[in-house]
Each structure stands twice: as structure tokens, then as C-alpha cells.
N, C-alpha and C. Protein backbone atom coordinates (compact mmCIF):
# COMPACT_ATOMS: atom_id res chain seq x y z
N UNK A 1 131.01 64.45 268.23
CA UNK A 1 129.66 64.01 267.91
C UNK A 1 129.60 63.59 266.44
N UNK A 2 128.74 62.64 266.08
CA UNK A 2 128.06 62.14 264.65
C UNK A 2 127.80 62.91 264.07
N UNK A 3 127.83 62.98 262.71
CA UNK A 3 127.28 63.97 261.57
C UNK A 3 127.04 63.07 260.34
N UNK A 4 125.93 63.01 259.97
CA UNK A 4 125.15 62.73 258.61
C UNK A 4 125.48 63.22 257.73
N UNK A 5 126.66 63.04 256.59
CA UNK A 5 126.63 64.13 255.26
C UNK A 5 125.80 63.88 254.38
N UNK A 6 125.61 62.59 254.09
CA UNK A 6 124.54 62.39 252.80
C UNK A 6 124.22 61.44 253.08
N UNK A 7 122.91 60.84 252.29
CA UNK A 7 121.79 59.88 252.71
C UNK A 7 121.59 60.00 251.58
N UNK A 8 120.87 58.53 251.02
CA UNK A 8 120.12 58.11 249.60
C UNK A 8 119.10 56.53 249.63
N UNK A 9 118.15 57.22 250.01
CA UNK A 9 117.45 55.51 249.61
C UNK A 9 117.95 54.56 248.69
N UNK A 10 117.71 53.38 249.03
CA UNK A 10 118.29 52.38 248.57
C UNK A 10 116.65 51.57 248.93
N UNK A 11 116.90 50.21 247.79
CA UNK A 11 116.00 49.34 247.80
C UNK A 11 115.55 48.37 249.48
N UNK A 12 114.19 48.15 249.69
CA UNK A 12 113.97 47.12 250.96
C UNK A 12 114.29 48.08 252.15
N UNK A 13 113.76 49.28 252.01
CA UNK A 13 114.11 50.28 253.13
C UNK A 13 115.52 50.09 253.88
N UNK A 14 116.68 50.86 252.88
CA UNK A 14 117.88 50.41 253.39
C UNK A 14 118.05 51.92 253.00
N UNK A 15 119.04 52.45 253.24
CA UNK A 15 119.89 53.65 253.22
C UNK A 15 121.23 53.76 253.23
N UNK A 16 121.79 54.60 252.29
CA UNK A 16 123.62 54.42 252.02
C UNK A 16 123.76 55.69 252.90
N UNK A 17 124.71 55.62 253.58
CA UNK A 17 124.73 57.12 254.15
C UNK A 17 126.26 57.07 254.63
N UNK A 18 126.17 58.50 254.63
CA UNK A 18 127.98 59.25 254.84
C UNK A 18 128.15 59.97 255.57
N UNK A 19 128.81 59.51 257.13
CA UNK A 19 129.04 60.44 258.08
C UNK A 19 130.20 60.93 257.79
N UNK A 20 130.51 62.50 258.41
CA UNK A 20 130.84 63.46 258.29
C UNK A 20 132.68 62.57 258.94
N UNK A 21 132.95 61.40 259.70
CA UNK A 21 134.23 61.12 260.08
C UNK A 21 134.86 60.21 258.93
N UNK A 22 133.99 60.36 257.54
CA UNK A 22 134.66 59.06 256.45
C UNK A 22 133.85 57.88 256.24
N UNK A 23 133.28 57.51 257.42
CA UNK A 23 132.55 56.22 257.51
C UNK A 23 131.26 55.97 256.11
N UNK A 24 131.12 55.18 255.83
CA UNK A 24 129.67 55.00 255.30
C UNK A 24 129.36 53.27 254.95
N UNK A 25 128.45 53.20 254.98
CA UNK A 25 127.53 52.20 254.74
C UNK A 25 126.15 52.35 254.73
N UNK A 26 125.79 50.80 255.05
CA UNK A 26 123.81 51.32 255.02
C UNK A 26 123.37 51.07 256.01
N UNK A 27 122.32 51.30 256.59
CA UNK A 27 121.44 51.91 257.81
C UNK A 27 120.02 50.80 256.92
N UNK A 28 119.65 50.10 257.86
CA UNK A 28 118.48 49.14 257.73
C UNK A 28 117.49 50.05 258.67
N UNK A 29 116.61 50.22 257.62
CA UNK A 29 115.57 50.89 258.43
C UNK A 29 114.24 49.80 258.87
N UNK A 30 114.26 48.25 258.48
CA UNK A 30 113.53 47.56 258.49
C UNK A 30 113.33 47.92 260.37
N UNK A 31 113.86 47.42 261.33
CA UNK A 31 113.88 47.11 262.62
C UNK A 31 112.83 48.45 263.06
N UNK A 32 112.82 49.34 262.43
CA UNK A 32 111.83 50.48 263.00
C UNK A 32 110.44 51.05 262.12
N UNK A 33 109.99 49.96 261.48
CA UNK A 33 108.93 50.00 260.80
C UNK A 33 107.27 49.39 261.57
N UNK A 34 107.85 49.08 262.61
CA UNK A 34 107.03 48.16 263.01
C UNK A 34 105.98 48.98 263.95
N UNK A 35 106.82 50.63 264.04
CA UNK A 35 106.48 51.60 265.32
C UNK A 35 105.12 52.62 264.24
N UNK A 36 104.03 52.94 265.63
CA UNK A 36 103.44 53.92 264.83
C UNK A 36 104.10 55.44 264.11
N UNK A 37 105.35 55.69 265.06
CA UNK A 37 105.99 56.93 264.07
C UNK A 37 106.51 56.63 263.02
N UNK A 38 107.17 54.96 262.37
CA UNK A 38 107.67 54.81 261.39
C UNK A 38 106.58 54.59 260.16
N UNK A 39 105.13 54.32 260.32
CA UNK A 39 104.39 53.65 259.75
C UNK A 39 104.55 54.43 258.46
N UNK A 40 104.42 55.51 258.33
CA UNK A 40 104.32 56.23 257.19
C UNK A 40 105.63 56.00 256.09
N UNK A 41 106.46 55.61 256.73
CA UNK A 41 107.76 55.02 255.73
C UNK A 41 107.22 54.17 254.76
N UNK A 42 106.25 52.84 255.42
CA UNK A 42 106.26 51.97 254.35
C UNK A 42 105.78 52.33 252.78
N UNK A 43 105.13 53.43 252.75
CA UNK A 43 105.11 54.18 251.47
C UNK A 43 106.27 54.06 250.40
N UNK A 44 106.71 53.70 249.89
CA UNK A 44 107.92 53.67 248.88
C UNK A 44 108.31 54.90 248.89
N UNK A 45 107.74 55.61 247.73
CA UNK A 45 107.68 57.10 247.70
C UNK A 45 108.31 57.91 248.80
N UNK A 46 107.37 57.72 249.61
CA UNK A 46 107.52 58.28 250.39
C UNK A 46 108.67 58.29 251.45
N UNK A 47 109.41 57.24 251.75
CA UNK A 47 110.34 56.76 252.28
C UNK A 47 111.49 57.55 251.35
N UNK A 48 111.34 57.31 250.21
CA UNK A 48 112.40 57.97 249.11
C UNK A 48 113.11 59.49 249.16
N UNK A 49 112.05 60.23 249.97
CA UNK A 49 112.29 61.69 250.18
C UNK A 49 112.93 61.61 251.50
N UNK A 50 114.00 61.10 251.79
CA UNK A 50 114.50 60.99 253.16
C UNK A 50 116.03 62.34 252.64
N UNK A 51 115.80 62.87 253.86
CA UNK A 51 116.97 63.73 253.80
C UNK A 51 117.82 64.15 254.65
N UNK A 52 118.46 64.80 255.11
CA UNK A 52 119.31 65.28 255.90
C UNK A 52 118.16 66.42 256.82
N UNK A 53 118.85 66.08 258.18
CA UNK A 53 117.70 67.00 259.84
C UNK A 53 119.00 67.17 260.26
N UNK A 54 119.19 68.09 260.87
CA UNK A 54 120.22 68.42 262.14
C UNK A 54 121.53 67.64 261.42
N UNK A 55 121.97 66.86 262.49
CA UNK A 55 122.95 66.00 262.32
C UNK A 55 122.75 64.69 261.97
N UNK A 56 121.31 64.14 262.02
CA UNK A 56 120.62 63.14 261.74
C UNK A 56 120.20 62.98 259.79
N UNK A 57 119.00 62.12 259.97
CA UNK A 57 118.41 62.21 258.87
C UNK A 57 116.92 62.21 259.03
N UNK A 58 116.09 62.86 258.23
CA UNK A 58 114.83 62.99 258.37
C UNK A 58 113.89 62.79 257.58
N UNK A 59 112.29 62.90 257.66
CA UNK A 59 111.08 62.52 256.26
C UNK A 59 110.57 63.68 256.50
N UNK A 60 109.51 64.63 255.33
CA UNK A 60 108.73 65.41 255.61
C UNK A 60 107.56 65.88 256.85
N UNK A 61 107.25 64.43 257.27
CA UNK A 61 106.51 65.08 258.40
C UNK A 61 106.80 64.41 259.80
N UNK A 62 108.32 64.95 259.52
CA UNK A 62 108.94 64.60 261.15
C UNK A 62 109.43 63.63 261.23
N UNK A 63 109.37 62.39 260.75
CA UNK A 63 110.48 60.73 261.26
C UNK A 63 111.81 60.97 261.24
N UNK A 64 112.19 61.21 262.41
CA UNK A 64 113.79 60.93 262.31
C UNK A 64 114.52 60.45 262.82
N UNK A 65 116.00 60.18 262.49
CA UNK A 65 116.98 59.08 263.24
C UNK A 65 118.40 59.94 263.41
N UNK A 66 118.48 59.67 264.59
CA UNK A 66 119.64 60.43 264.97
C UNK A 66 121.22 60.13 264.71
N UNK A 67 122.18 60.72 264.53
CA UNK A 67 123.68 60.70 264.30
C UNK A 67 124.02 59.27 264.95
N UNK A 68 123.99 59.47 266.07
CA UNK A 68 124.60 58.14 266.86
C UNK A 68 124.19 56.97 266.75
N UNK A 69 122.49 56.99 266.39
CA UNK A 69 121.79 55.47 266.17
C UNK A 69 122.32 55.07 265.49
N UNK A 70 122.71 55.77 264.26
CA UNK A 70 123.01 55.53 262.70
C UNK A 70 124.32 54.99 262.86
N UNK A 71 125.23 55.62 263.06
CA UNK A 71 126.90 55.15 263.44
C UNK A 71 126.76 54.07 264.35
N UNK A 72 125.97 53.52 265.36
CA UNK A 72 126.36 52.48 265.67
C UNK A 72 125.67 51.48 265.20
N UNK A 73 124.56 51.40 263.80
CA UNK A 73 124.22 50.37 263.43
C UNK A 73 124.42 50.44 261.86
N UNK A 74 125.27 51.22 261.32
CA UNK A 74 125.99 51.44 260.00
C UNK A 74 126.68 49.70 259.94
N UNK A 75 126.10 49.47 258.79
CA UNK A 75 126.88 48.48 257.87
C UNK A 75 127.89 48.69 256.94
N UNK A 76 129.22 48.24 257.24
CA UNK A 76 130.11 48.70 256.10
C UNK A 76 130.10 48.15 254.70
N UNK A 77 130.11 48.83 253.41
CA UNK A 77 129.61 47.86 252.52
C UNK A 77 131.07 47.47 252.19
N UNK A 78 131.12 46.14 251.50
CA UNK A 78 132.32 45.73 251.09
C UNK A 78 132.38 46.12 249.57
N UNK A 79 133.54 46.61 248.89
CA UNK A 79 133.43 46.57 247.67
C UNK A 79 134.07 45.31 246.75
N UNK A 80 133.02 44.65 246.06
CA UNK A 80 133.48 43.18 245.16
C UNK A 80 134.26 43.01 244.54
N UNK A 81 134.75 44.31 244.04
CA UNK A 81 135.97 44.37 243.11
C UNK A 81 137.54 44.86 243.33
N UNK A 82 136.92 44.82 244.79
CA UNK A 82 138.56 45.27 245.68
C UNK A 82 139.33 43.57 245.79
């Protein structure tokens, strides 16, 4: 199973995040803003306090996204100076 190690907002509701098998990239949270459970994201702020739930990642009053969503729509970032 998926595991979330770390999560960090990033600009345009994007997220860098680090599963627990090595993997990381960013997680576009745009595609799920559009829902009444996401609404409260569009807050900046508020979006900013995103943290680690279970194996997932989570907001203070409950929004969350699970291990597997995340791993299969993880973007790998390229690094420019490789």
C-alpha cells in the first residue's frame, strides 16, 4: 500500500509530496476544487496547513486525499540542472 511521508504546499494549489516507496513529485489539487468538500481549500491560508492523515494527506476540518489517488496522479518533477 501507498504512504504519504511529507507534503508541502506549493504555489496555484499544487503540492510536493513524498511517498514512503522514494517517489515524489506534485499532486495538482486544481481538478478537485470545483467540489463542495474542496471549497474551503480555495483559501490560500488555509490550503497551506495541509498535512499528513493516515496514509494520505489532510486539512483541519476533514478534506482529504488518499495514498493511492496521490501515487497515481503524482507528477515527477524534473530537475534543470541534471
Amino acid at each position: 500500500m501507498n504512504r504519504v511521508t511529507s507534503v508541502q504546499a506549493l504555489n496555484e494549489f499544487h503540492l510536493m509530496v513524498r511517498m514512503a516507496d522514494g517517489k515524489s513529485g506534485v499532486f495538482d489539487m486544481r481538478p478537485y476544487m470545483g467540489s463542495a468538500f474542496f471549497s474551503e481549500l480555495e483559501d490560500e491560508a488555509y490550503f497551506r496547513q495541509v498535512g499528513l492523515f493516515f496514509d494520505g494527506i489532510g486539512w483541519p476540518n476533514g478534506q482529504d486525499i488518499g495514498p493511492d489517488t496521490i501515487a497515481a496522479e503524482l507528477r515527477a518533477v524534473v530537475d534543470a540542472a541534471a
